[in-house]
N, C-alpha and C. Protein backbone atom coordinates (compact mmCIF):
# COMPACT_ATOMS: atom_id res chain seq x y z
N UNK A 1 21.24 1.81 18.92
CA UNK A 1 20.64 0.90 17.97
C UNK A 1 20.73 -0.50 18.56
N UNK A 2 19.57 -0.99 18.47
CA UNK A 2 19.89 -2.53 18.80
C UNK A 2 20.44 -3.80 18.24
N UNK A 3 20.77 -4.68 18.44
CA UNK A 3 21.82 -5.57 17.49
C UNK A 3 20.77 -6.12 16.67
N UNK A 4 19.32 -6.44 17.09
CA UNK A 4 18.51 -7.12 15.77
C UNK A 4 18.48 -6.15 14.51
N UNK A 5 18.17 -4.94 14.88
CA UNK A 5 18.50 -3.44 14.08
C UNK A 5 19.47 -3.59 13.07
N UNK A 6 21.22 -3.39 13.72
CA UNK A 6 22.12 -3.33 13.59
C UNK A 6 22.71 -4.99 11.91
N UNK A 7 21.87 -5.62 12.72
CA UNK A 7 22.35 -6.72 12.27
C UNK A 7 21.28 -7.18 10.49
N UNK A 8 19.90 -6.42 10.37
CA UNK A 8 19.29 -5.92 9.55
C UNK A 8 19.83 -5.12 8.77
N UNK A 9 20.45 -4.13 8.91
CA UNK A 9 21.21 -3.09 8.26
C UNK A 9 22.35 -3.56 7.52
N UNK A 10 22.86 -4.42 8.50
CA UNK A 10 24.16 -5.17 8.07
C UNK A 10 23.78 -6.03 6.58
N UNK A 11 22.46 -6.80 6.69
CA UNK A 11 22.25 -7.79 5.76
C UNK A 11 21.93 -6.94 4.43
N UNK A 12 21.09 -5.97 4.38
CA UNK A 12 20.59 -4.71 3.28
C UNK A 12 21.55 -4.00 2.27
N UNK A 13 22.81 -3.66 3.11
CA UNK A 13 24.04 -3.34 3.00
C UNK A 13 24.27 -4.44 2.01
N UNK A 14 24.43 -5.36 2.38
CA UNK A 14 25.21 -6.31 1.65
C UNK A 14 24.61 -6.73 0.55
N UNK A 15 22.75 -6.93 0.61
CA UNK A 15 22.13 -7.09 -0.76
C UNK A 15 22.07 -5.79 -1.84
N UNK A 16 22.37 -4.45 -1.38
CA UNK A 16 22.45 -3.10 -2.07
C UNK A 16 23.61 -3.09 -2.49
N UNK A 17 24.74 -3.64 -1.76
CA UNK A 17 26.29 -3.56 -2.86
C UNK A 17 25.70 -4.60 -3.48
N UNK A 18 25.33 -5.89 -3.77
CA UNK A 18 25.42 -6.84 -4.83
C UNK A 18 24.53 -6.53 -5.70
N UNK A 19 23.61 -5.93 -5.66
CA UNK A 19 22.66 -5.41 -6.86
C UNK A 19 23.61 -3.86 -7.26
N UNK A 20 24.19 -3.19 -5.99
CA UNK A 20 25.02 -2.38 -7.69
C UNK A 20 26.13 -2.82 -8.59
N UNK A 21 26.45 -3.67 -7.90
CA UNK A 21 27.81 -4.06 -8.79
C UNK A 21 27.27 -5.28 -10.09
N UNK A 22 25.96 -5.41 -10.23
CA UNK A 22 25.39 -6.20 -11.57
C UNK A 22 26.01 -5.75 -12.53
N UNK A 23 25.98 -6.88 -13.22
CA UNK A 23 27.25 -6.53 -14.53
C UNK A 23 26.39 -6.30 -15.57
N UNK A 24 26.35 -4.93 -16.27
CA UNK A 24 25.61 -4.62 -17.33
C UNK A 24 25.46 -5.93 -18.28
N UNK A 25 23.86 -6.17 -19.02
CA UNK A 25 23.72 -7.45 -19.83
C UNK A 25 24.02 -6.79 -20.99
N UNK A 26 24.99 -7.25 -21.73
CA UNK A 26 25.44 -7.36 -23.21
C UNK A 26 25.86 -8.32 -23.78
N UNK A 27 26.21 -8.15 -25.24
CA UNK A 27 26.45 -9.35 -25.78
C UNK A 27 27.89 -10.19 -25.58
N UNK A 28 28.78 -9.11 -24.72
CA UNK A 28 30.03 -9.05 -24.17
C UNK A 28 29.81 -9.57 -23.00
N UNK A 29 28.77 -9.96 -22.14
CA UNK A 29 28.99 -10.51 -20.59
C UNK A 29 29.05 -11.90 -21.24
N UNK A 30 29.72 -12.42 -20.13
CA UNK A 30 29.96 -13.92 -20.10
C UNK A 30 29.08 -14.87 -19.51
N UNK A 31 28.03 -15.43 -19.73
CA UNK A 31 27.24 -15.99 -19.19
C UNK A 31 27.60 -16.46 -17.83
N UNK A 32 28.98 -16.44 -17.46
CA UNK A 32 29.13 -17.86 -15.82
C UNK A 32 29.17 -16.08 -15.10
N UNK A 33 29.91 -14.54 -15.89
CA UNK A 33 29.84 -13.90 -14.79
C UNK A 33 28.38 -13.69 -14.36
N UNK A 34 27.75 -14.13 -14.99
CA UNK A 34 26.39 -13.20 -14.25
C UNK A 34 25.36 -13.95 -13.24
N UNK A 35 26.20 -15.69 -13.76
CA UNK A 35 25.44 -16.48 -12.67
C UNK A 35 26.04 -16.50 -11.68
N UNK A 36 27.65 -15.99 -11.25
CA UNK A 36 28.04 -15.67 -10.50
C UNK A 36 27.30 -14.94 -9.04
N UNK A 37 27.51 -13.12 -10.39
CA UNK A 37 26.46 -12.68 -9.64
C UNK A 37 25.45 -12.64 -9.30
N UNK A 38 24.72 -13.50 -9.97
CA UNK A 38 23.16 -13.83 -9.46
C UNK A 38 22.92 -14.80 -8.57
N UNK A 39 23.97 -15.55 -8.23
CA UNK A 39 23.42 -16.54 -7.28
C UNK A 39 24.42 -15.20 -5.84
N UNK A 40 24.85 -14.58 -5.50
CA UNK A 40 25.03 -13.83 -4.54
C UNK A 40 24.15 -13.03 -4.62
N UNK A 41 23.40 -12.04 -5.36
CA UNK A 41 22.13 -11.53 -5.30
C UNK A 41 20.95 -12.07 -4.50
N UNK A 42 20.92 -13.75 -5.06
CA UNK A 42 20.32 -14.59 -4.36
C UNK A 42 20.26 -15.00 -3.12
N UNK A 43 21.68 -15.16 -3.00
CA UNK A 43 21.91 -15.63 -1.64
C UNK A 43 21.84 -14.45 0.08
N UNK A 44 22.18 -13.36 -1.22
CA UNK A 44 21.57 -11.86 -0.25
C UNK A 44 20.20 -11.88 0.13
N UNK A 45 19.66 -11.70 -0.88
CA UNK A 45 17.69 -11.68 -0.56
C UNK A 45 17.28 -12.54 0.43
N UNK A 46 18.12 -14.16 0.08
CA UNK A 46 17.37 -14.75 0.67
C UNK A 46 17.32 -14.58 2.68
N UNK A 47 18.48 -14.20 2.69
CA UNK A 47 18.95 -14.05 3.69
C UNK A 47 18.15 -12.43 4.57
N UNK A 48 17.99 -11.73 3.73
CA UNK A 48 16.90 -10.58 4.12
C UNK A 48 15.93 -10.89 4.38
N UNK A 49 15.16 -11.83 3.27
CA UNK A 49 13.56 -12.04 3.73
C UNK A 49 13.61 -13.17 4.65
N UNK A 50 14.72 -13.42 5.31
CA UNK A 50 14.86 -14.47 6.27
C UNK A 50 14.77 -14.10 8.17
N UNK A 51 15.42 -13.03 7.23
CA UNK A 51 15.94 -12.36 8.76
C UNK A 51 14.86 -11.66 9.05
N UNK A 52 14.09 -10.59 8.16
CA UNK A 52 12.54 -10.42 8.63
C UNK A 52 11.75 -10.89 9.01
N UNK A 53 11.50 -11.40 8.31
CA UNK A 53 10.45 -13.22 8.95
C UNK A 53 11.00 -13.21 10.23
N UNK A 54 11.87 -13.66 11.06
CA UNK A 54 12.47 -13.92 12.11
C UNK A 54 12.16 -12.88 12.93
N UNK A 55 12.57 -11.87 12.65
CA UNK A 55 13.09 -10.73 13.62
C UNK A 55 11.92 -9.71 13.76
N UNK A 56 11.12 -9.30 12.44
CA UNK A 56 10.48 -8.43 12.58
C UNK A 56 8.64 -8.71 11.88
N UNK A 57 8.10 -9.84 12.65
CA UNK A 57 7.07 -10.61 12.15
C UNK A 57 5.85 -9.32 11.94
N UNK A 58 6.33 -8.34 12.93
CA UNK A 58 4.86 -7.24 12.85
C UNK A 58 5.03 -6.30 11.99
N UNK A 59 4.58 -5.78 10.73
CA UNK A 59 4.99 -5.15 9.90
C UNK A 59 4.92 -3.31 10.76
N UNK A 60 3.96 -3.46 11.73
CA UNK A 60 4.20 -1.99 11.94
C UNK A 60 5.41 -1.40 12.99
N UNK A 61 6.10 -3.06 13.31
CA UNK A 61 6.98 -2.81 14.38
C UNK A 61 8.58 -2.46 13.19
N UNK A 62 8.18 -3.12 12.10
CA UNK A 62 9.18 -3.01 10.83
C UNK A 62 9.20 -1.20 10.43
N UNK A 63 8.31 -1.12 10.35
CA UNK A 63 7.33 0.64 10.15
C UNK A 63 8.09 1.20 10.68
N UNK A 64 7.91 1.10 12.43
CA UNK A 64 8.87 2.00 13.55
C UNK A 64 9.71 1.77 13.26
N UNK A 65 10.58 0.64 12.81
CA UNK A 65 11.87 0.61 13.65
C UNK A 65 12.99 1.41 12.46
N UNK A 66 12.10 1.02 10.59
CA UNK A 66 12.81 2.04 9.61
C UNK A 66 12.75 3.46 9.77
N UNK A 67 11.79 3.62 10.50
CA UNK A 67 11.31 5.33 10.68
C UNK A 67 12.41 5.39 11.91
N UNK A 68 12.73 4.82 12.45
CA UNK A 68 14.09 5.68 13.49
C UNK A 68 14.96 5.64 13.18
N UNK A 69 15.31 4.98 11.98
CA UNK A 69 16.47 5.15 11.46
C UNK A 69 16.67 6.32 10.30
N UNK A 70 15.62 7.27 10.21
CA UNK A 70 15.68 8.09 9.32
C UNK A 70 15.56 9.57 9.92
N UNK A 71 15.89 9.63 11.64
CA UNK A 71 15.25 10.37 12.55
C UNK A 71 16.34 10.95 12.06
């Protein structure tokens, strides 16, 4: 695997744990936990659609490179 690869995976990882660990909305959440977690949600994404842009500008080279990771 290559480190631009490697280092993609790494960032996905990290926005897929912060979207599962969202704290169910009830009338029991605390409003600061959820801006908590929403500004790390945030700060995940942004950092994904950052690193694409960058790394993987050709969408069909994006195409290949998820399809070998499912080989």
């Amino acid at each position: 695997m290559d480190k631009e690869t490697a280092k993609c995976i790494e960032i996905m990882r990290n926005l897929v744990s912060d979207i599962q660990g969202a704290p169910y909305p009830g009338e029991e959440m605390k409003s600061e936990l959820y801006s908590i977690w929403y500004e790390h949600v945030q700060r995940d994404a942004v950092n994904a659609f950052e690193y694409l842009d960058e790394h993987f500008t050709d969408k069909n080279e994006i195409k290949k490179t998820i399809d070998k990771l499912f080989k």
